[in-house]
Each structure stands twice: as C-alpha cells, then as structure tokens.
PDB file of N, CA and C in Angstrom:
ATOM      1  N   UNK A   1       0.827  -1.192   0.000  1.00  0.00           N
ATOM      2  CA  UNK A   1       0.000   0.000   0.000  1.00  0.00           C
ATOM      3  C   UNK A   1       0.870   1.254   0.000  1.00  0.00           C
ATOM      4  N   UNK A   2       2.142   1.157   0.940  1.00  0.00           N
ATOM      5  CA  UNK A   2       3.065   2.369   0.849  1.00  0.00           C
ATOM      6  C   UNK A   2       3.442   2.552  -0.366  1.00  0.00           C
ATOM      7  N   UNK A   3       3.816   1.535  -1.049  1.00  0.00           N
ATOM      8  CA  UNK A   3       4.868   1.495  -2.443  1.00  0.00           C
ATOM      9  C   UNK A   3       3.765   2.301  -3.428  1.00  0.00           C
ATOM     10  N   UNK A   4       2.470   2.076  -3.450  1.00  0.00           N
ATOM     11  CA  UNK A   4       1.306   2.682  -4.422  1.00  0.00           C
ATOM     12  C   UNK A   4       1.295   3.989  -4.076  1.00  0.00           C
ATOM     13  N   UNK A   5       1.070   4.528  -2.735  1.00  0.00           N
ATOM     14  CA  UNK A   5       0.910   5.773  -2.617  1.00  0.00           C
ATOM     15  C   UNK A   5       2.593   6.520  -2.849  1.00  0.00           C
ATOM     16  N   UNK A   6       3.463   5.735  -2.646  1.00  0.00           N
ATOM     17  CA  UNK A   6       4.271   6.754  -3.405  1.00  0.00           C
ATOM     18  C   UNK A   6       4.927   6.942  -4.588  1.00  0.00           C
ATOM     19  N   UNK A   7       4.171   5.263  -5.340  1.00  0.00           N
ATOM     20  CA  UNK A   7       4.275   5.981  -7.219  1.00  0.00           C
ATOM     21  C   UNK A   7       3.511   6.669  -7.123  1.00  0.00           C
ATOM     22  N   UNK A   8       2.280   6.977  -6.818  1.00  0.00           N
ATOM     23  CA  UNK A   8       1.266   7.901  -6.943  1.00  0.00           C
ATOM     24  C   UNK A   8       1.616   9.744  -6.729  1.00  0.00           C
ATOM     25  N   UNK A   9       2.328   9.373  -5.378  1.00  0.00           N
ATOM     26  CA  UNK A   9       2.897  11.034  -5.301  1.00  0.00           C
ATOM     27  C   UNK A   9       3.847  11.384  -6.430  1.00  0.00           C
ATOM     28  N   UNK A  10       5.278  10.273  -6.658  1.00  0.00           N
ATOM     29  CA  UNK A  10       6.045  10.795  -7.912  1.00  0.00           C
ATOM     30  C   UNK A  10       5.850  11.206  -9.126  1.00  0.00           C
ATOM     31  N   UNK A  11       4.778  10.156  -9.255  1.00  0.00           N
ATOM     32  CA  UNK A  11       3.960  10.977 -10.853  1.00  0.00           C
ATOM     33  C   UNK A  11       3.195  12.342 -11.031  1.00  0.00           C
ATOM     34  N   UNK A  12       2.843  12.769  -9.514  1.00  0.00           N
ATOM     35  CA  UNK A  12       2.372  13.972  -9.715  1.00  0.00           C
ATOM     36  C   UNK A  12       3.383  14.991  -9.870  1.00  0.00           C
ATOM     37  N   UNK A  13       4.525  14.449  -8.848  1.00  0.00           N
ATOM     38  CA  UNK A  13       5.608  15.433  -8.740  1.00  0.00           C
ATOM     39  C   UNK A  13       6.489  15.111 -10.357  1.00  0.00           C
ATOM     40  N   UNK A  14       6.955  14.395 -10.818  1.00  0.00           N
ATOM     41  CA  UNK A  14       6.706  14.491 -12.100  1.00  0.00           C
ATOM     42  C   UNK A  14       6.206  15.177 -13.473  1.00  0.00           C
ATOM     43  N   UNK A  15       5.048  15.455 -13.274  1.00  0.00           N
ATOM     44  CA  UNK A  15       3.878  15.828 -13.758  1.00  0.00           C
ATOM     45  C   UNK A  15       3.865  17.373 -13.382  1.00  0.00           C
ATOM     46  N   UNK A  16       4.941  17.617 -12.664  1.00  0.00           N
ATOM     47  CA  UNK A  16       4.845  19.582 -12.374  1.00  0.00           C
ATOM     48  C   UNK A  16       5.910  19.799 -13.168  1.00  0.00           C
ATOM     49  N   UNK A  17       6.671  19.010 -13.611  1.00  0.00           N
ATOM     50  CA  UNK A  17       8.075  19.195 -14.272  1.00  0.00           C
ATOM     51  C   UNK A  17       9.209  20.051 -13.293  1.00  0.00           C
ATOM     52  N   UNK A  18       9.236  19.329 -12.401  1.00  0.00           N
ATOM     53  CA  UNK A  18      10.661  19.809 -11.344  1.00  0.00           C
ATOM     54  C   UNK A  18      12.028  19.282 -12.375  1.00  0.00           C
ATOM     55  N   UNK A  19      13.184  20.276 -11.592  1.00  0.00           N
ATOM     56  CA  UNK A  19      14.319  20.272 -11.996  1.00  0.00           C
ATOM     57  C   UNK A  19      15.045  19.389 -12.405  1.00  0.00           C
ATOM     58  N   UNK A  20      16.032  18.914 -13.036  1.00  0.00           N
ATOM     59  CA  UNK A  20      16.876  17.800 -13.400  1.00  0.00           C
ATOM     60  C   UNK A  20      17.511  17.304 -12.380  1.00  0.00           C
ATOM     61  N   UNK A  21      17.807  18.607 -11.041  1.00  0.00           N
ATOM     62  CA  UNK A  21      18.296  17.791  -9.870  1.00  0.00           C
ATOM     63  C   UNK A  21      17.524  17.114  -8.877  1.00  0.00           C
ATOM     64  N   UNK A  22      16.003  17.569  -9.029  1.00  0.00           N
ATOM     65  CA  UNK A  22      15.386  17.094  -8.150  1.00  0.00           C
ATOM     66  C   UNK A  22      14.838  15.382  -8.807  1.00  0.00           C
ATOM     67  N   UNK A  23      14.956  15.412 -10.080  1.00  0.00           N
ATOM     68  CA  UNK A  23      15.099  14.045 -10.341  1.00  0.00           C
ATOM     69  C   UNK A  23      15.806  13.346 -10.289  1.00  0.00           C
ATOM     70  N   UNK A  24      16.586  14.237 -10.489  1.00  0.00           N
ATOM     71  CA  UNK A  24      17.911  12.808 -10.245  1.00  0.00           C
ATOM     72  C   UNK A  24      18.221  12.327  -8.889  1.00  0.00           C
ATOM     73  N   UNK A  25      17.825  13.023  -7.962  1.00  0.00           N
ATOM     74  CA  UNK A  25      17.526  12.735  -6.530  1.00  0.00           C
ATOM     75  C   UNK A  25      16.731  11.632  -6.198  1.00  0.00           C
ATOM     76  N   UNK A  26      15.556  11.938  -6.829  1.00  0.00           N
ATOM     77  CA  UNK A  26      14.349  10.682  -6.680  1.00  0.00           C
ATOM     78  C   UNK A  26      15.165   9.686  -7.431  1.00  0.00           C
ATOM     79  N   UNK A  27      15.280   9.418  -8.310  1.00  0.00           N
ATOM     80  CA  UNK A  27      15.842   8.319  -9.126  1.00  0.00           C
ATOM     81  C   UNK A  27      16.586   7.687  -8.250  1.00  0.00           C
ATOM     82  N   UNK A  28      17.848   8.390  -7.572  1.00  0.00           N
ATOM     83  CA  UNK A  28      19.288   7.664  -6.822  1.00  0.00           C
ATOM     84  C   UNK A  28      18.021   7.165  -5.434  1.00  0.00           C
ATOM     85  N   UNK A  29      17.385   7.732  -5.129  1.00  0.00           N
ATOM     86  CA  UNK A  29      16.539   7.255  -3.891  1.00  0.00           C
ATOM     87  C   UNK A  29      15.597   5.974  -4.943  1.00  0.00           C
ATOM     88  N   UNK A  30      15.476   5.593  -6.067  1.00  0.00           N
ATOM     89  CA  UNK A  30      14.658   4.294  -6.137  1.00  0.00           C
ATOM     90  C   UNK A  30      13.451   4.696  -6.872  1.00  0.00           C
ATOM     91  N   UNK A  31      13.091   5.982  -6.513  1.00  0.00           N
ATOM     92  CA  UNK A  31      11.548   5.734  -7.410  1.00  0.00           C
ATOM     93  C   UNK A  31      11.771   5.475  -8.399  1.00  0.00           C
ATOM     94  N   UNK A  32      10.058   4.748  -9.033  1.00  0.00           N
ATOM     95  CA  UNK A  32       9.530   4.863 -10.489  1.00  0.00           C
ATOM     96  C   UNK A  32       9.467   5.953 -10.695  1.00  0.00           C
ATOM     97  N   UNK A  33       9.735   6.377 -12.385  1.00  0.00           N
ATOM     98  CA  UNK A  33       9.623   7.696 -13.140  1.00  0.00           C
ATOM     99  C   UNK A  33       8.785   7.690 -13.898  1.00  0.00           C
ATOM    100  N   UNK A  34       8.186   8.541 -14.264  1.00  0.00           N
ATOM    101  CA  UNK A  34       7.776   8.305 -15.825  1.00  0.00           C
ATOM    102  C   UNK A  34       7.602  10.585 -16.288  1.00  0.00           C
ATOM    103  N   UNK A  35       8.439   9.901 -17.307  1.00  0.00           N
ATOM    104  CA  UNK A  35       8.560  11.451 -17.804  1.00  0.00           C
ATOM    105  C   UNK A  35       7.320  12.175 -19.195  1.00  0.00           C
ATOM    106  N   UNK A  36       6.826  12.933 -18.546  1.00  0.00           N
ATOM    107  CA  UNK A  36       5.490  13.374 -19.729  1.00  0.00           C
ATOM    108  C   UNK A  36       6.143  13.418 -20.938  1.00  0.00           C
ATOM    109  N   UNK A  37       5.082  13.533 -21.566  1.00  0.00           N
ATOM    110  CA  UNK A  37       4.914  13.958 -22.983  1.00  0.00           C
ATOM    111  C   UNK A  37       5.734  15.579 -23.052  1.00  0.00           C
ATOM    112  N   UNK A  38       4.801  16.449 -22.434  1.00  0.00           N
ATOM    113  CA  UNK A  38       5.326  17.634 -22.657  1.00  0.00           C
ATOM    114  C   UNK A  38       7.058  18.273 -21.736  1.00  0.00           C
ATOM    115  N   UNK A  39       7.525  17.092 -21.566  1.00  0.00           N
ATOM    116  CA  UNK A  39       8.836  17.492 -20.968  1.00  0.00           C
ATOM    117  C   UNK A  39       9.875  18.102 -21.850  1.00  0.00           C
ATOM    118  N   UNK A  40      10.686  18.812 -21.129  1.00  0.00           N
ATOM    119  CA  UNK A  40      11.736  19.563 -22.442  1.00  0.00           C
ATOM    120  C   UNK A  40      12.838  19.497 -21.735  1.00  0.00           C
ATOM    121  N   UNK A  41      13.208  18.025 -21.472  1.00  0.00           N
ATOM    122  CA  UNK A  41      14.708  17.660 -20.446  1.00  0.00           C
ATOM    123  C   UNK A  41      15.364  17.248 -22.331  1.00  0.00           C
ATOM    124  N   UNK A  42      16.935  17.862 -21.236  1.00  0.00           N
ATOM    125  CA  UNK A  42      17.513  17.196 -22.917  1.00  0.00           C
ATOM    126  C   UNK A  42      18.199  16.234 -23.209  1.00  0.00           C
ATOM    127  N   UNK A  43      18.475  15.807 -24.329  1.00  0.00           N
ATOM    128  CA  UNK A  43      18.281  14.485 -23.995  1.00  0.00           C
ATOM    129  C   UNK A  43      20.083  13.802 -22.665  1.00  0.00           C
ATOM    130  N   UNK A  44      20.984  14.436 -23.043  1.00  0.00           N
ATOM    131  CA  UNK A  44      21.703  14.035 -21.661  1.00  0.00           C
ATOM    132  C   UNK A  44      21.348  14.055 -20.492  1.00  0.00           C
ATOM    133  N   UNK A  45      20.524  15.116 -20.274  1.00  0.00           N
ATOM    134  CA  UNK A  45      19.643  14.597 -18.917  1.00  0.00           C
ATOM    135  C   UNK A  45      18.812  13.721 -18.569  1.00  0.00           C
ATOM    136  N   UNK A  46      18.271  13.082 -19.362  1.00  0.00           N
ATOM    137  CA  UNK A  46      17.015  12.272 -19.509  1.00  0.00           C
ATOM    138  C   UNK A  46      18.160  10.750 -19.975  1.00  0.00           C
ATOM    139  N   UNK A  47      19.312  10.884 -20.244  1.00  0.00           N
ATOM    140  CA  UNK A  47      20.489   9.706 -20.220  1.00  0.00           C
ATOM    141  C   UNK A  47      20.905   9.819 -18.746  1.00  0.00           C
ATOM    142  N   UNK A  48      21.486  10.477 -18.369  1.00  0.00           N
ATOM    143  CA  UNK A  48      21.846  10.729 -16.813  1.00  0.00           C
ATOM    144  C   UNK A  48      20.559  10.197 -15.886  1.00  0.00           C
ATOM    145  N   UNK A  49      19.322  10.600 -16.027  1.00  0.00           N
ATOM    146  CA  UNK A  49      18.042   9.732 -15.256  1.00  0.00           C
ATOM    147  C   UNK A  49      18.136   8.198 -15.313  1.00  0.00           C
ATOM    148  N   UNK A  50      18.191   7.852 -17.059  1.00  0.00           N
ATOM    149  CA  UNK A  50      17.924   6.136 -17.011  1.00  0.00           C
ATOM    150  C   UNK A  50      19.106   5.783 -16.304  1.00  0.00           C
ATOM    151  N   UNK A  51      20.452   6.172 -16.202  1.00  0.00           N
ATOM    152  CA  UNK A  51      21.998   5.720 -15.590  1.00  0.00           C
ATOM    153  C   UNK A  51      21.134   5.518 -14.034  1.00  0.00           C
ATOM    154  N   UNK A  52      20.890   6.492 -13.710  1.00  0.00           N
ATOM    155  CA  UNK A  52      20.953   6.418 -12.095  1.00  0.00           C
ATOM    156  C   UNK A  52      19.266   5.562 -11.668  1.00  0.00           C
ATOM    157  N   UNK A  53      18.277   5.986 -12.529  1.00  0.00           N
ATOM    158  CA  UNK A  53      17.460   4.496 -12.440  1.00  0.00           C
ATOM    159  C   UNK A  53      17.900   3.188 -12.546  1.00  0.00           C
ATOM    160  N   UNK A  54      18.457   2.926 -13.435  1.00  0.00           N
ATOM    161  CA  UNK A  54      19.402   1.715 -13.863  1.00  0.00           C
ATOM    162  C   UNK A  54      20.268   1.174 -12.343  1.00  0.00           C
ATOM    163  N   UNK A  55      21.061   2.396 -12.035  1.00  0.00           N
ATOM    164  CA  UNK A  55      21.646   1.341 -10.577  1.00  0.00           C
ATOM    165  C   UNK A  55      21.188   1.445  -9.851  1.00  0.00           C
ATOM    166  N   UNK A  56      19.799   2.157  -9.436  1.00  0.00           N
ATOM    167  CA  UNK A  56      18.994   1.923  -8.438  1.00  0.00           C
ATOM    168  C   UNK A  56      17.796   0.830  -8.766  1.00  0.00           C
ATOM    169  N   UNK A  57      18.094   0.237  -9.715  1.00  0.00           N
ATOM    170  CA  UNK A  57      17.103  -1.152  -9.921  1.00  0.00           C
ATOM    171  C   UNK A  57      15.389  -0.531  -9.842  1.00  0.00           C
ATOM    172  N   UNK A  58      15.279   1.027 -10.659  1.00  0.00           N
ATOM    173  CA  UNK A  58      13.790   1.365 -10.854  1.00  0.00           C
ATOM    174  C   UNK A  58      13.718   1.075 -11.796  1.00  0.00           C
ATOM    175  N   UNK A  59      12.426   1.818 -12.695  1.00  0.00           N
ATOM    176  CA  UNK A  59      12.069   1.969 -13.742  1.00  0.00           C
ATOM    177  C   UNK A  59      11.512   3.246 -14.116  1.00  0.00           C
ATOM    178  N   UNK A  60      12.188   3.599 -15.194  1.00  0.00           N
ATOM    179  CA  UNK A  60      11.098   4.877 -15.860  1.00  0.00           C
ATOM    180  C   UNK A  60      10.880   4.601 -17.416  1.00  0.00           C
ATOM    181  N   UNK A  61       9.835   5.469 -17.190  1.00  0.00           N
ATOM    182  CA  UNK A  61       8.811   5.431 -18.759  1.00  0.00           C
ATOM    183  C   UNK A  61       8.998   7.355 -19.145  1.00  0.00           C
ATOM    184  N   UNK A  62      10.235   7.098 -20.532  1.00  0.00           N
ATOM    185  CA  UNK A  62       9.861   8.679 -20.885  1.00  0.00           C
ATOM    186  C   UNK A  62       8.882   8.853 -21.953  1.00  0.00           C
ATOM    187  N   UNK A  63       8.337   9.459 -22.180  1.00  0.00           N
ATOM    188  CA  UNK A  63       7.377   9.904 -23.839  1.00  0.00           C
ATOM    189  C   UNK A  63       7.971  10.256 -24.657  1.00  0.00           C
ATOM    190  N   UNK A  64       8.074   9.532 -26.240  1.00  0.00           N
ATOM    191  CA  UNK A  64       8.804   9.972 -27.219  1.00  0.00           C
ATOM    192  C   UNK A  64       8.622  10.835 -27.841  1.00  0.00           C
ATOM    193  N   UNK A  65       7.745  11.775 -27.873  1.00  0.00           N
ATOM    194  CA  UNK A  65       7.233  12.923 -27.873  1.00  0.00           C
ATOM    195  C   UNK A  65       8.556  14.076 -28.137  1.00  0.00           C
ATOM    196  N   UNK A  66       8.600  14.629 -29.508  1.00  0.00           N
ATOM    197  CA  UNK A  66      10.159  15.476 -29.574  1.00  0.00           C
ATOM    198  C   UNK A  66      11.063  15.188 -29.271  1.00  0.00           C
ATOM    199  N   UNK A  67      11.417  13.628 -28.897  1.00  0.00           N
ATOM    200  CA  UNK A  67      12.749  12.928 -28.988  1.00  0.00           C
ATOM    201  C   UNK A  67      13.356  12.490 -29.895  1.00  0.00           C
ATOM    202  N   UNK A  68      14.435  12.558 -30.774  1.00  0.00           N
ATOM    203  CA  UNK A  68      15.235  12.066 -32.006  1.00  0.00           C
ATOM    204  C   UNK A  68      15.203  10.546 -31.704  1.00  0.00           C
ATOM    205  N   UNK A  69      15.023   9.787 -33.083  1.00  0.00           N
ATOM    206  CA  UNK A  69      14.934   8.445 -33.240  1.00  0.00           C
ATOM    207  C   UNK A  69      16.324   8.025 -32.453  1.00  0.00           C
ATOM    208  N   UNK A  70      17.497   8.744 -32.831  1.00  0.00           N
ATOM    209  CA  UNK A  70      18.719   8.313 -32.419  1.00  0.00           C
ATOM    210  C   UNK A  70      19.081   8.383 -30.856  1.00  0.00           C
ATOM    211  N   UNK A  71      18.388   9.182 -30.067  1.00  0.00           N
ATOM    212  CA  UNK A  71      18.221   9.524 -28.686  1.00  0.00           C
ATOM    213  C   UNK A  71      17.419   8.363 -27.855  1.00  0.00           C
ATOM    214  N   UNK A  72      16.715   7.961 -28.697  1.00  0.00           N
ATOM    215  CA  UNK A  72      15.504   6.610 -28.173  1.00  0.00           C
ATOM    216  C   UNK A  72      16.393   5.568 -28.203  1.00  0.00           C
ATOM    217  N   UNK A  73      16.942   5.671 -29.358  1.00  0.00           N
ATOM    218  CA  UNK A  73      17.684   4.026 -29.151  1.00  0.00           C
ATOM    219  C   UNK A  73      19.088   4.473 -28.009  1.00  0.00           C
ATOM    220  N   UNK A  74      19.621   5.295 -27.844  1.00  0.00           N
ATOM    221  CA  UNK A  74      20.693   5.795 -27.066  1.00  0.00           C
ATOM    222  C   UNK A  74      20.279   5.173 -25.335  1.00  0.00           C
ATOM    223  N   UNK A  75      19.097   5.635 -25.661  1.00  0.00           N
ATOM    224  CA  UNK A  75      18.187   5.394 -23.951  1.00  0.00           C
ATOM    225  C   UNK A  75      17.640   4.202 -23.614  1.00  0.00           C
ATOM    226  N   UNK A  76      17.260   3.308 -24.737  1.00  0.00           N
ATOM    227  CA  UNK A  76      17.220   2.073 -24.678  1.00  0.00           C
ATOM    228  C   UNK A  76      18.058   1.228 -24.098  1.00  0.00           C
ATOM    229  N   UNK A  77      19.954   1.188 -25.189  1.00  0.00           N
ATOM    230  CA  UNK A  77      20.899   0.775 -24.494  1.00  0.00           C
ATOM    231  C   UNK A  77      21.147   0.978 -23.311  1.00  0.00           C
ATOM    232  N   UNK A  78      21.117   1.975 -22.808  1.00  0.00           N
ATOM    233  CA  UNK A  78      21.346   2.553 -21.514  1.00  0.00           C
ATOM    234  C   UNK A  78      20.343   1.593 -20.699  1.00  0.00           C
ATOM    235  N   UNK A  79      19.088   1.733 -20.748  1.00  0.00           N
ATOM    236  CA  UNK A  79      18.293   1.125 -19.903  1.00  0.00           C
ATOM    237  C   UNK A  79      17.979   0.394 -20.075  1.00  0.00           C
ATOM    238  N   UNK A  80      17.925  -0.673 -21.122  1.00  0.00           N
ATOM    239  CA  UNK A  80      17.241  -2.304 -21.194  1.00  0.00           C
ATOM    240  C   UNK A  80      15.711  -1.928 -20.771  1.00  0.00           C
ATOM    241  N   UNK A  81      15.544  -3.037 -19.897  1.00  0.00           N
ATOM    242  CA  UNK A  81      14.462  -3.411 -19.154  1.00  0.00           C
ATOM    243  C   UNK A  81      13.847  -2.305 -18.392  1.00  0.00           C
ATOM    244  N   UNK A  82      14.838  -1.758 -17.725  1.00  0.00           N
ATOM    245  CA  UNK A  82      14.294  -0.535 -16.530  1.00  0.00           C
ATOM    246  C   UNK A  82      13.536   0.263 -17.590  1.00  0.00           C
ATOM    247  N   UNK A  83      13.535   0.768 -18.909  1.00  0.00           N
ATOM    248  CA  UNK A  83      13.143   1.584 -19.651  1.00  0.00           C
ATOM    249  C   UNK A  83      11.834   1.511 -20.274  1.00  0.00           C
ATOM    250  N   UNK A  84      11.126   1.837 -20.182  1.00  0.00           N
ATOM    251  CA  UNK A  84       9.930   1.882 -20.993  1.00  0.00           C
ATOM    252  C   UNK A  84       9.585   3.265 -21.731  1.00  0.00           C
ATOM    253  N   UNK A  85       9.580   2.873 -23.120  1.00  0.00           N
ATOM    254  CA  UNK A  85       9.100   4.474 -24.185  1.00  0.00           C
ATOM    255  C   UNK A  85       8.008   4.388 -24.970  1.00  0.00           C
ATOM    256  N   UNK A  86       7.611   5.018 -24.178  1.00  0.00           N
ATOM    257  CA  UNK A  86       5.240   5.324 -24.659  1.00  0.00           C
ATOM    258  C   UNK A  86       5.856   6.355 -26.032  1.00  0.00           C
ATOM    259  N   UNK A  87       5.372   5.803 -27.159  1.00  0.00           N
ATOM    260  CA  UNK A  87       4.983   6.162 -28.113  1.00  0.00           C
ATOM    261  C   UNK A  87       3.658   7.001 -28.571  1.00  0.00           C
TER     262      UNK A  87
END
C-alpha cells in the first residue's frame, strides 16, 4: 500500500516538471519515473536519469514525444528493461 501511494505522489511530482536535480535525486533514492509527454529535459539529462534508475534497480517510462529516433535508441541501451518508451 506504501509502495502505491508513493508511485502515486512521484507521478504527480513528475507531472509539475521539477528540476533535473530534483530528479535525479528521486531516481538515486529508487523511485519509479515516468517522464510526460510535454517534458523539455535534454536528452543528456534524460540519459543521466535512465543511468541512475538503472543502478537503483527502478524503472522509468519517458514519452517519445520530440525525442530524435537516435536519442531513443541511445536510452534504450542505456536502460534495457528498466526503460519503458510510450509512443
């Protein structure tokens, strides 16, 4: 029940579009991510997120939404499994 209510809070906090450091914070602490549609992280930052999801054994979902084909597959490698990209 804890673990639900606090994907639930991250996605909102998420969903306000906070800073690159304040994600990358959550990330090294474990949460799930999932990055909107309308985000305008670039794409090394949004590589730097899946890295530190990746050794914290989360997962995030970014939106491919104004991302270069070549940036998707970049983030893929990087993240395998942990990665999920909503089309």
């Amino acid at each position: 029940m804890v673990d639900l209510i606090w994907v639930d809070i991250v996605r909102k906090v998420i969903s306000m579009a906070y800073s690159p450091q304040t994600l990358e914070q959550l990330a090294r602490i474990g949460a799930n991510l999932e990055i909107g549609a309308g985000n305008n992280y670039m794409p090394q930052t949004l590589e730097n997120l899946v890295r530190l999801v990746v050794g914290s054994g989360a997962h995030i979902t970014i939106h491919s939404t104004n991302l270069l084909p070549q940036t998707l597959e970049q983030l893929a490698r990087i993240g395998g499994s942990h990665l999920t990209i909503r089309v």
